[in-house]
PDB file of N, CA and C in Angstrom:
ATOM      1  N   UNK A   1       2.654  -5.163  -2.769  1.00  0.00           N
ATOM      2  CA  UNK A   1       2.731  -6.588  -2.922  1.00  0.00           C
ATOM      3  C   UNK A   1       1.499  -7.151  -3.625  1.00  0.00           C
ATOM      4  N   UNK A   2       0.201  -6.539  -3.332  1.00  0.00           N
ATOM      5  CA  UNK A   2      -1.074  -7.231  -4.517  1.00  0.00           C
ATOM      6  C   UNK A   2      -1.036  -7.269  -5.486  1.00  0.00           C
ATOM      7  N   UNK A   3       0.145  -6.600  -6.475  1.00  0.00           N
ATOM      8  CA  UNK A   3       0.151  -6.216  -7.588  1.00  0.00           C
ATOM      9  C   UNK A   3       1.356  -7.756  -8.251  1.00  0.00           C
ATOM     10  N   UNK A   4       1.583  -8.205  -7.391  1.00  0.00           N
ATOM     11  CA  UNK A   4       2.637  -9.257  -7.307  1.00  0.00           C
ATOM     12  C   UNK A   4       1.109 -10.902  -7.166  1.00  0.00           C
ATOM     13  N   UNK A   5       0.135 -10.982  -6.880  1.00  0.00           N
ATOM     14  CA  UNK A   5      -0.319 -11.945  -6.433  1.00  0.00           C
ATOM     15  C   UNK A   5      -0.808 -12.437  -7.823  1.00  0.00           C
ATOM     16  N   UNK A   6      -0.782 -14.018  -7.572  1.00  0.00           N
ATOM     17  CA  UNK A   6      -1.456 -14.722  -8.587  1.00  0.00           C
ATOM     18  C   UNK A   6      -0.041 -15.101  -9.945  1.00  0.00           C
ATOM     19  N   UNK A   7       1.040 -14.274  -9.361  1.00  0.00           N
ATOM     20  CA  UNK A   7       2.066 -14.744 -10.147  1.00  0.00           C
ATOM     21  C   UNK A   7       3.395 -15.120  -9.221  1.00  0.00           C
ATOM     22  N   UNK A   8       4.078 -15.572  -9.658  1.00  0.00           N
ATOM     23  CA  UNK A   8       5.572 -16.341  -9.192  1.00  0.00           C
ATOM     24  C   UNK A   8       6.303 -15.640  -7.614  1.00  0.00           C
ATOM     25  N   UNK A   9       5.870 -16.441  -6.853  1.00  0.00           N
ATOM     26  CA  UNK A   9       6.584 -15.655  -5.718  1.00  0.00           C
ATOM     27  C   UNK A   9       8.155 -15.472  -5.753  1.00  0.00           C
ATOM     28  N   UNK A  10       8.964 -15.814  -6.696  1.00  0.00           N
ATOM     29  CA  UNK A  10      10.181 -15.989  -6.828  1.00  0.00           C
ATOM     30  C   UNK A  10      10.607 -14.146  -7.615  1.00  0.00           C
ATOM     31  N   UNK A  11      11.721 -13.580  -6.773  1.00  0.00           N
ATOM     32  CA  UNK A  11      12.030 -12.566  -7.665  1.00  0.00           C
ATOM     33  C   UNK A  11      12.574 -12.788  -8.709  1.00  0.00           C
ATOM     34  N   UNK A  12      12.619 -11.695  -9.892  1.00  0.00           N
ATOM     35  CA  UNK A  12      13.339 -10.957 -10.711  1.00  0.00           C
ATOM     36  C   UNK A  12      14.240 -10.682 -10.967  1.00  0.00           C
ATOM     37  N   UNK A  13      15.063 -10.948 -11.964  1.00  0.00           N
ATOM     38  CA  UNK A  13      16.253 -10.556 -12.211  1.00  0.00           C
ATOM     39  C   UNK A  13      17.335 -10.283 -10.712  1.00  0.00           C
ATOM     40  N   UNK A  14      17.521 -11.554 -10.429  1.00  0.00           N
ATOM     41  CA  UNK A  14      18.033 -12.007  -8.687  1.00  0.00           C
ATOM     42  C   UNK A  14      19.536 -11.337  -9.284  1.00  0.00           C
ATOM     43  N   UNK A  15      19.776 -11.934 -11.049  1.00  0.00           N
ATOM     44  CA  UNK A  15      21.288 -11.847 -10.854  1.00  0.00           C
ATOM     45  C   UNK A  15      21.571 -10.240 -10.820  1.00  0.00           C
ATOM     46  N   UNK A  16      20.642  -9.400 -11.874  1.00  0.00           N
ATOM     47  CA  UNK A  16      20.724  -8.226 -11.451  1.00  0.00           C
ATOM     48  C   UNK A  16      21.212  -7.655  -9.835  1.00  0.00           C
ATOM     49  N   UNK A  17      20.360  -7.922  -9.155  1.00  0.00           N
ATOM     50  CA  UNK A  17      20.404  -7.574  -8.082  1.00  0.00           C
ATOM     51  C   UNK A  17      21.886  -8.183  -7.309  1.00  0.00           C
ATOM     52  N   UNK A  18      22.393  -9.093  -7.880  1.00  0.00           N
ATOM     53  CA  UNK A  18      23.606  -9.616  -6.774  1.00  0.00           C
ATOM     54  C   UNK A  18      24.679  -9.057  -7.708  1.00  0.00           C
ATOM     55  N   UNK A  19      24.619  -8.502  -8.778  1.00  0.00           N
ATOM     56  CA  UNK A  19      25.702  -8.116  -9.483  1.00  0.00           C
ATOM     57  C   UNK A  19      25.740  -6.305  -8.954  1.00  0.00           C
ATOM     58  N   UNK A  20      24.705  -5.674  -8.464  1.00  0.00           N
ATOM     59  CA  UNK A  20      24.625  -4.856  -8.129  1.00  0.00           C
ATOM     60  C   UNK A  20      24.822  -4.260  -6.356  1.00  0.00           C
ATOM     61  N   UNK A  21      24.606  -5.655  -5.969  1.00  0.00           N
ATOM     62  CA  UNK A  21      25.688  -5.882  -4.377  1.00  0.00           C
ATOM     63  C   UNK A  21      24.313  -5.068  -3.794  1.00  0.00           C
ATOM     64  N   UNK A  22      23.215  -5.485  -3.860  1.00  0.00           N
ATOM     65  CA  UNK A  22      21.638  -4.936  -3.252  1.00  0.00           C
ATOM     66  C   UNK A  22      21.449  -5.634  -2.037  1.00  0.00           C
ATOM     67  N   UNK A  23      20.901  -4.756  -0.658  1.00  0.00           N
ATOM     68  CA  UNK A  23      20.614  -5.454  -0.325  1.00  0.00           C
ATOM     69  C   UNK A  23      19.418  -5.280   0.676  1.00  0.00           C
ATOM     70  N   UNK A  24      18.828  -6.477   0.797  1.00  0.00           N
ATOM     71  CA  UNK A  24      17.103  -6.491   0.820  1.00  0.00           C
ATOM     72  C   UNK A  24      17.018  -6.487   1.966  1.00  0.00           C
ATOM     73  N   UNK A  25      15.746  -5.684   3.007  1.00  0.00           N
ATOM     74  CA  UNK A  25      15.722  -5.881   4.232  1.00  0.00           C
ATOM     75  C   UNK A  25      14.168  -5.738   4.229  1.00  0.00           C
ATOM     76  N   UNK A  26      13.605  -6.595   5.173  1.00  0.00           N
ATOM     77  CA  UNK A  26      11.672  -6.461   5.373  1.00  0.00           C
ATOM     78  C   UNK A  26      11.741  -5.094   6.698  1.00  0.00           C
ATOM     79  N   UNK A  27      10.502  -4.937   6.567  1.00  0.00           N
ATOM     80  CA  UNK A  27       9.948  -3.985   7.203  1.00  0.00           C
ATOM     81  C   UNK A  27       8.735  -4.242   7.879  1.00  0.00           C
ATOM     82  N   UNK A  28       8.430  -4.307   8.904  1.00  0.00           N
ATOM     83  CA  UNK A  28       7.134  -4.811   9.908  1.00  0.00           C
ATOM     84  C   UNK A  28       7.064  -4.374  11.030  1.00  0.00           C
ATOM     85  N   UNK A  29       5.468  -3.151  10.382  1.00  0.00           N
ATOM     86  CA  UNK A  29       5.373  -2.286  11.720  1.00  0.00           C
ATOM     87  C   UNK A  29       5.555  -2.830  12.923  1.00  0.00           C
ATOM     88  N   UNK A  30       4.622  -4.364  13.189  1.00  0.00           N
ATOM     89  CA  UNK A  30       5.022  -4.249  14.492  1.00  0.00           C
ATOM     90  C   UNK A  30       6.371  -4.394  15.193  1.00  0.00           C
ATOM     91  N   UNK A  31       7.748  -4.339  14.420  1.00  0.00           N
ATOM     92  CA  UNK A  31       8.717  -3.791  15.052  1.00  0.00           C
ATOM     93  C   UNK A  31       8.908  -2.843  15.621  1.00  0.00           C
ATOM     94  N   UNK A  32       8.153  -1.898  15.726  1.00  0.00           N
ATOM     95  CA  UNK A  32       8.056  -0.139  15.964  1.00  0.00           C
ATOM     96  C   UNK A  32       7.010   0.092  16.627  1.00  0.00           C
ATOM     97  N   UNK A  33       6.037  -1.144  17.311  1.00  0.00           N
ATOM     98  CA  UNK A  33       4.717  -0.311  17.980  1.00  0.00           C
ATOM     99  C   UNK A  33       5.294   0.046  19.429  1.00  0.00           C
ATOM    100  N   UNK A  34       6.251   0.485  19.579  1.00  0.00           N
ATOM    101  CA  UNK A  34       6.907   1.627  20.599  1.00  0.00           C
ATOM    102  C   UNK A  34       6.331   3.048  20.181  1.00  0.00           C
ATOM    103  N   UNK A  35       6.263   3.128  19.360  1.00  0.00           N
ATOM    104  CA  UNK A  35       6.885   4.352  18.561  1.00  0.00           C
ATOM    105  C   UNK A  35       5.175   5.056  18.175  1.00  0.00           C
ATOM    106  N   UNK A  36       4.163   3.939  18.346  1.00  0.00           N
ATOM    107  CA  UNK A  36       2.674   4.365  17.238  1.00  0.00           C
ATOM    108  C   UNK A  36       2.532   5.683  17.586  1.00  0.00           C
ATOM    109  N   UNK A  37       2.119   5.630  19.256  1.00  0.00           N
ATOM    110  CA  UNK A  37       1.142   6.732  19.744  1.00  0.00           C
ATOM    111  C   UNK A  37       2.431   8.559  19.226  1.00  0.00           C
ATOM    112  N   UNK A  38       3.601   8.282  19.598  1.00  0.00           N
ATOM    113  CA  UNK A  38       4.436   9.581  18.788  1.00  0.00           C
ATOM    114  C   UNK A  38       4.219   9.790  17.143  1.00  0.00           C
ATOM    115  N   UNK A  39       4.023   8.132  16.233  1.00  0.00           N
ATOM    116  CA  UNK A  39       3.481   8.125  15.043  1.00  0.00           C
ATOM    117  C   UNK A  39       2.074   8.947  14.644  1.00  0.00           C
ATOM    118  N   UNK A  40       1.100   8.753  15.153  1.00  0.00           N
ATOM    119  CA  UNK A  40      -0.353   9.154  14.970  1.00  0.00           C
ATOM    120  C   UNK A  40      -0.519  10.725  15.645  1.00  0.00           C
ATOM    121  N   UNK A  41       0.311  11.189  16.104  1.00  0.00           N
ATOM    122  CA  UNK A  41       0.256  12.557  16.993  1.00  0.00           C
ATOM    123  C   UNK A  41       1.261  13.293  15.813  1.00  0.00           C
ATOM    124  N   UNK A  42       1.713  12.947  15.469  1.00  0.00           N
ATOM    125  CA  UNK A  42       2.553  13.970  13.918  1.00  0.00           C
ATOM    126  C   UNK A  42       2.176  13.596  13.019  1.00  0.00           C
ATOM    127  N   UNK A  43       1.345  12.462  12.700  1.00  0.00           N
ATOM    128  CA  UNK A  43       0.751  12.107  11.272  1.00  0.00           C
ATOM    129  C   UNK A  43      -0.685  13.508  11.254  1.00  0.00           C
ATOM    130  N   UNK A  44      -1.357  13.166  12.132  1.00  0.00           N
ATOM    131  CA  UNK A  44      -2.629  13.774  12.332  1.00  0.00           C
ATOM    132  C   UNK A  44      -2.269  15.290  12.253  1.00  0.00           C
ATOM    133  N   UNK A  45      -1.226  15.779  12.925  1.00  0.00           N
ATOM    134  CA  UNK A  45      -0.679  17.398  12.389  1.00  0.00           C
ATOM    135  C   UNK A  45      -0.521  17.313  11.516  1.00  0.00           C
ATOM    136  N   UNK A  46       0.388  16.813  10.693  1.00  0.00           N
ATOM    137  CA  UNK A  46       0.642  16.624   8.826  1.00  0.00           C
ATOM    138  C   UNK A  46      -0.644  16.609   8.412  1.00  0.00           C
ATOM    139  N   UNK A  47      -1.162  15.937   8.373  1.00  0.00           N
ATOM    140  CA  UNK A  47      -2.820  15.733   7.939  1.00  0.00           C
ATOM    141  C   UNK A  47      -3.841  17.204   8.089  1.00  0.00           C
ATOM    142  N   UNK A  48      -3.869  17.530   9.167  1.00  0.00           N
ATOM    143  CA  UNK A  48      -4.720  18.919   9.570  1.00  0.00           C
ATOM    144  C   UNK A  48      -4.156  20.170   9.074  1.00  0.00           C
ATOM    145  N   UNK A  49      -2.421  20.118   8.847  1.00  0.00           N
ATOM    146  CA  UNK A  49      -1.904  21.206   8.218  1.00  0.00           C
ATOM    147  C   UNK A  49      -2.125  21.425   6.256  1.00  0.00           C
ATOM    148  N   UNK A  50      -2.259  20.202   6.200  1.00  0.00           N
ATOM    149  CA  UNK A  50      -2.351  19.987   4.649  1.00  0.00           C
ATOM    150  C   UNK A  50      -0.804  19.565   4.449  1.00  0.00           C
ATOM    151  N   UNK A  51       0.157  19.358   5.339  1.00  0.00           N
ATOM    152  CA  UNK A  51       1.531  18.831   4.962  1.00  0.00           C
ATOM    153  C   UNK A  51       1.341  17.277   3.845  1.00  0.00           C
ATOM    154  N   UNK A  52       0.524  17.007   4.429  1.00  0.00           N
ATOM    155  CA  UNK A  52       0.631  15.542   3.910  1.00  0.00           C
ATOM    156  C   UNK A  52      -0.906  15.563   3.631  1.00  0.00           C
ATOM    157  N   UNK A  53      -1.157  15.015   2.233  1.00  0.00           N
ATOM    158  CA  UNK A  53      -2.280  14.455   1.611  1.00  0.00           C
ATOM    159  C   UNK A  53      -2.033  13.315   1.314  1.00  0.00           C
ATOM    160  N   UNK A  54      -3.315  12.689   0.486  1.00  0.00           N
ATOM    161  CA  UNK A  54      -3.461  11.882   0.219  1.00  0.00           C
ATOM    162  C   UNK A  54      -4.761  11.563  -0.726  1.00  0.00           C
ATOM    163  N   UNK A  55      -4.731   9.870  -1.351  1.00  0.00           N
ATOM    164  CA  UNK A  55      -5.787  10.169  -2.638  1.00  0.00           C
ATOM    165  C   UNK A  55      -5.996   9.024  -2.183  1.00  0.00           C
ATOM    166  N   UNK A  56      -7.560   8.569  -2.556  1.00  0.00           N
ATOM    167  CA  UNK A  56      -8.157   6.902  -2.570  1.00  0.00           C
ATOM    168  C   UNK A  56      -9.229   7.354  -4.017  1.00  0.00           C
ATOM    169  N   UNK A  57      -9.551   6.164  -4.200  1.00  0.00           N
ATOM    170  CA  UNK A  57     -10.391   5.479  -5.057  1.00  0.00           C
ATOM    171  C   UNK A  57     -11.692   4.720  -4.570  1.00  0.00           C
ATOM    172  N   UNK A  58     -12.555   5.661  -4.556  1.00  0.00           N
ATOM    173  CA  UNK A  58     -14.052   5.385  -3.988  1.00  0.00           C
ATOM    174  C   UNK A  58     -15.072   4.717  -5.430  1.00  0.00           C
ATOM    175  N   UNK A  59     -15.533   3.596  -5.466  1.00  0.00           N
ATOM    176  CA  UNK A  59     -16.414   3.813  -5.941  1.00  0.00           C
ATOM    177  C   UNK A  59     -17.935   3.320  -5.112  1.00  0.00           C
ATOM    178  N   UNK A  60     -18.729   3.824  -6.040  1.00  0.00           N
ATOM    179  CA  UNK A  60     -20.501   3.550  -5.259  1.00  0.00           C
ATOM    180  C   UNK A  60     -21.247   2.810  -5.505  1.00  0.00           C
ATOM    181  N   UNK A  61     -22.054   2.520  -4.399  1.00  0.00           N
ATOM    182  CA  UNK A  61     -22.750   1.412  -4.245  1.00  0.00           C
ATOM    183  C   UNK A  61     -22.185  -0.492  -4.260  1.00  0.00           C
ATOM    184  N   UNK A  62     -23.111  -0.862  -3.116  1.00  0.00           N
ATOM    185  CA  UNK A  62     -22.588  -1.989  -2.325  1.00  0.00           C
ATOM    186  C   UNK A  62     -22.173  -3.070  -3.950  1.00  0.00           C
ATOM    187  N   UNK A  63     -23.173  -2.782  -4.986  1.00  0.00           N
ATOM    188  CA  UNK A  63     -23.073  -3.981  -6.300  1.00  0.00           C
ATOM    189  C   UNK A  63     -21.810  -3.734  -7.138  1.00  0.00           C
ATOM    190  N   UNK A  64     -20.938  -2.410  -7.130  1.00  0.00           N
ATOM    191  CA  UNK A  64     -20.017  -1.787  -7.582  1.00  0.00           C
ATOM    192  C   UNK A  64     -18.410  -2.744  -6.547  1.00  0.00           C
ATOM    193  N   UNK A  65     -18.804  -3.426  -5.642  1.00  0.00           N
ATOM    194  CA  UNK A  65     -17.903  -4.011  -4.588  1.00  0.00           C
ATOM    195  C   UNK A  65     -17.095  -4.889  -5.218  1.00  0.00           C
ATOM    196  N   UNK A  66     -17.624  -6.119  -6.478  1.00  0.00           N
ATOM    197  CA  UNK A  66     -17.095  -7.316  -6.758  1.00  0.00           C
ATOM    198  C   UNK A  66     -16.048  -6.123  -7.735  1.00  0.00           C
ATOM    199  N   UNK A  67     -16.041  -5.277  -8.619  1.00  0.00           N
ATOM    200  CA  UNK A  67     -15.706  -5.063 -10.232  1.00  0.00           C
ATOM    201  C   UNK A  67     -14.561  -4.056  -8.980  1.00  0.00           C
ATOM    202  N   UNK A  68     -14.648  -3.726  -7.663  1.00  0.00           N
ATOM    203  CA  UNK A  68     -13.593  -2.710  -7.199  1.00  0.00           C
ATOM    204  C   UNK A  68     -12.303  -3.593  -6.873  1.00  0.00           C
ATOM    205  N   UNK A  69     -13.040  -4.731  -5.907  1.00  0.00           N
ATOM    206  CA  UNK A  69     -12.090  -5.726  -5.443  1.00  0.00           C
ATOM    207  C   UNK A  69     -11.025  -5.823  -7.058  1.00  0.00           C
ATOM    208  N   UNK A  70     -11.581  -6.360  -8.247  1.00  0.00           N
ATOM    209  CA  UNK A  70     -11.053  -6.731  -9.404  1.00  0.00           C
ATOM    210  C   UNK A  70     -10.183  -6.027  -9.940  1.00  0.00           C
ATOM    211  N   UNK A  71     -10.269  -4.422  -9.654  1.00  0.00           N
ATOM    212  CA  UNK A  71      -9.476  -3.675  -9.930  1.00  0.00           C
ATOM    213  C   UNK A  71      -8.283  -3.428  -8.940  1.00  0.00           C
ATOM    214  N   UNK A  72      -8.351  -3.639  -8.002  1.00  0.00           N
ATOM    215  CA  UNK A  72      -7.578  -3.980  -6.942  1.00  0.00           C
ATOM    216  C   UNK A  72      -5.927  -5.031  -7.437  1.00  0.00           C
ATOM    217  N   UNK A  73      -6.351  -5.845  -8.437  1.00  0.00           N
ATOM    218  CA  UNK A  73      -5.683  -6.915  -8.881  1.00  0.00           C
ATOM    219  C   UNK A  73      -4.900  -6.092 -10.242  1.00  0.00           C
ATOM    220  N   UNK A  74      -5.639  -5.726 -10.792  1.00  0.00           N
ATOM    221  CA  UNK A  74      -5.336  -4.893 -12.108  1.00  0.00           C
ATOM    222  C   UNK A  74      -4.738  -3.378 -11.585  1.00  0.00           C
ATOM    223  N   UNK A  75      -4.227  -3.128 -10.710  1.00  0.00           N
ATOM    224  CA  UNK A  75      -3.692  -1.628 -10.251  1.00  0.00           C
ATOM    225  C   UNK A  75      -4.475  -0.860 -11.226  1.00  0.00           C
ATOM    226  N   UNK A  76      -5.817  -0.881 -10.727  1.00  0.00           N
ATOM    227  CA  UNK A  76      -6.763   0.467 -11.641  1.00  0.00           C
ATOM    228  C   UNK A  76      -7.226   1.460 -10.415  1.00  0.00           C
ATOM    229  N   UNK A  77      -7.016   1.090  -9.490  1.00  0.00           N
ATOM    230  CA  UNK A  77      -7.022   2.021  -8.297  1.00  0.00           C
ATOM    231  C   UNK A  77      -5.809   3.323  -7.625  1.00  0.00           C
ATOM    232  N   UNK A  78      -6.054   3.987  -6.915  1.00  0.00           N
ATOM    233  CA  UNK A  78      -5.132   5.059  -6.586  1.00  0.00           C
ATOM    234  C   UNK A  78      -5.036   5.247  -5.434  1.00  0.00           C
ATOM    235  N   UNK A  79      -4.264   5.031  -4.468  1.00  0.00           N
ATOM    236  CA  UNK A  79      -4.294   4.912  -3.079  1.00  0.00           C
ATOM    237  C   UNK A  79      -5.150   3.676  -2.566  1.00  0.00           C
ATOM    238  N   UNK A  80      -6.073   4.283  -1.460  1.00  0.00           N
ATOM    239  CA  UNK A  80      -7.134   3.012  -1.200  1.00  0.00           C
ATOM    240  C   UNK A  80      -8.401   3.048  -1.968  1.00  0.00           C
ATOM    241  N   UNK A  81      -8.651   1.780  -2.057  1.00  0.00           N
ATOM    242  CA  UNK A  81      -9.843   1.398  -2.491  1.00  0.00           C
ATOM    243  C   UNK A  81     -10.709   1.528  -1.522  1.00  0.00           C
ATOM    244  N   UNK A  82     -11.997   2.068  -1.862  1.00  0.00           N
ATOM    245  CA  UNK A  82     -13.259   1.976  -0.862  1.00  0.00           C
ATOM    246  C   UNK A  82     -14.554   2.024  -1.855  1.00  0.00           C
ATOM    247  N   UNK A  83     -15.434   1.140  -1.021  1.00  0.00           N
ATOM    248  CA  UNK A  83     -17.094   1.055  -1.360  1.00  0.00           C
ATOM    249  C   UNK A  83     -17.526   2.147  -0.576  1.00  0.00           C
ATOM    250  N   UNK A  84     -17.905   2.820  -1.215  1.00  0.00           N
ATOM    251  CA  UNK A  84     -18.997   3.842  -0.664  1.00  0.00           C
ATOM    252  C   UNK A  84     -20.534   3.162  -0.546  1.00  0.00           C
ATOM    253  N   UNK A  85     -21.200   2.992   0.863  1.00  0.00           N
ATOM    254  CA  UNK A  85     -22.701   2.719   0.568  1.00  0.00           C
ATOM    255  C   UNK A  85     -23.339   3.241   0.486  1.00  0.00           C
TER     256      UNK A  85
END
């Protein structure tokens, strides 16, 4: 969704989508915080097995913070963004 900010909250090609009989549903974890502590106990195996990786986008130093946020906006990042201090 950040990649969406600063422009038209209104979708896209709506008629597309209704000519194509789509249909949209939200998603919000906390519908599911039943479920975390079984979530984080098979994520963390995936994780320790190497099943599941993952990539972020570090860059360094605290003055490097404003130009990361910026890229944040511009999808120049890869996974998460982080300041390294």
């Amino acid at each position: 969704m950040i990649s969406g900010y600063g422009e038209s909250a209104c979708p896209r090609n709506l008629l597309m989508a209704i000519e194509k009989r789509l249909f949209l549903q939200g998603f919000l974890v906390s519908d599911h915080l039943s479920d975390r502590a079984a979530f984080i106990k098979q994520i963390n195996e995936w994780l320790k097995s190497g099943e599941i990786t993952f990539r972020q986008t570090v860059e360094h130093g605290i003055e490097q913070a404003p130009a990361a946020f910026l890229k944040l906006f511009a999808g120049e990042n890869i996974g998460k963004m982080l300041v390294k201090l």
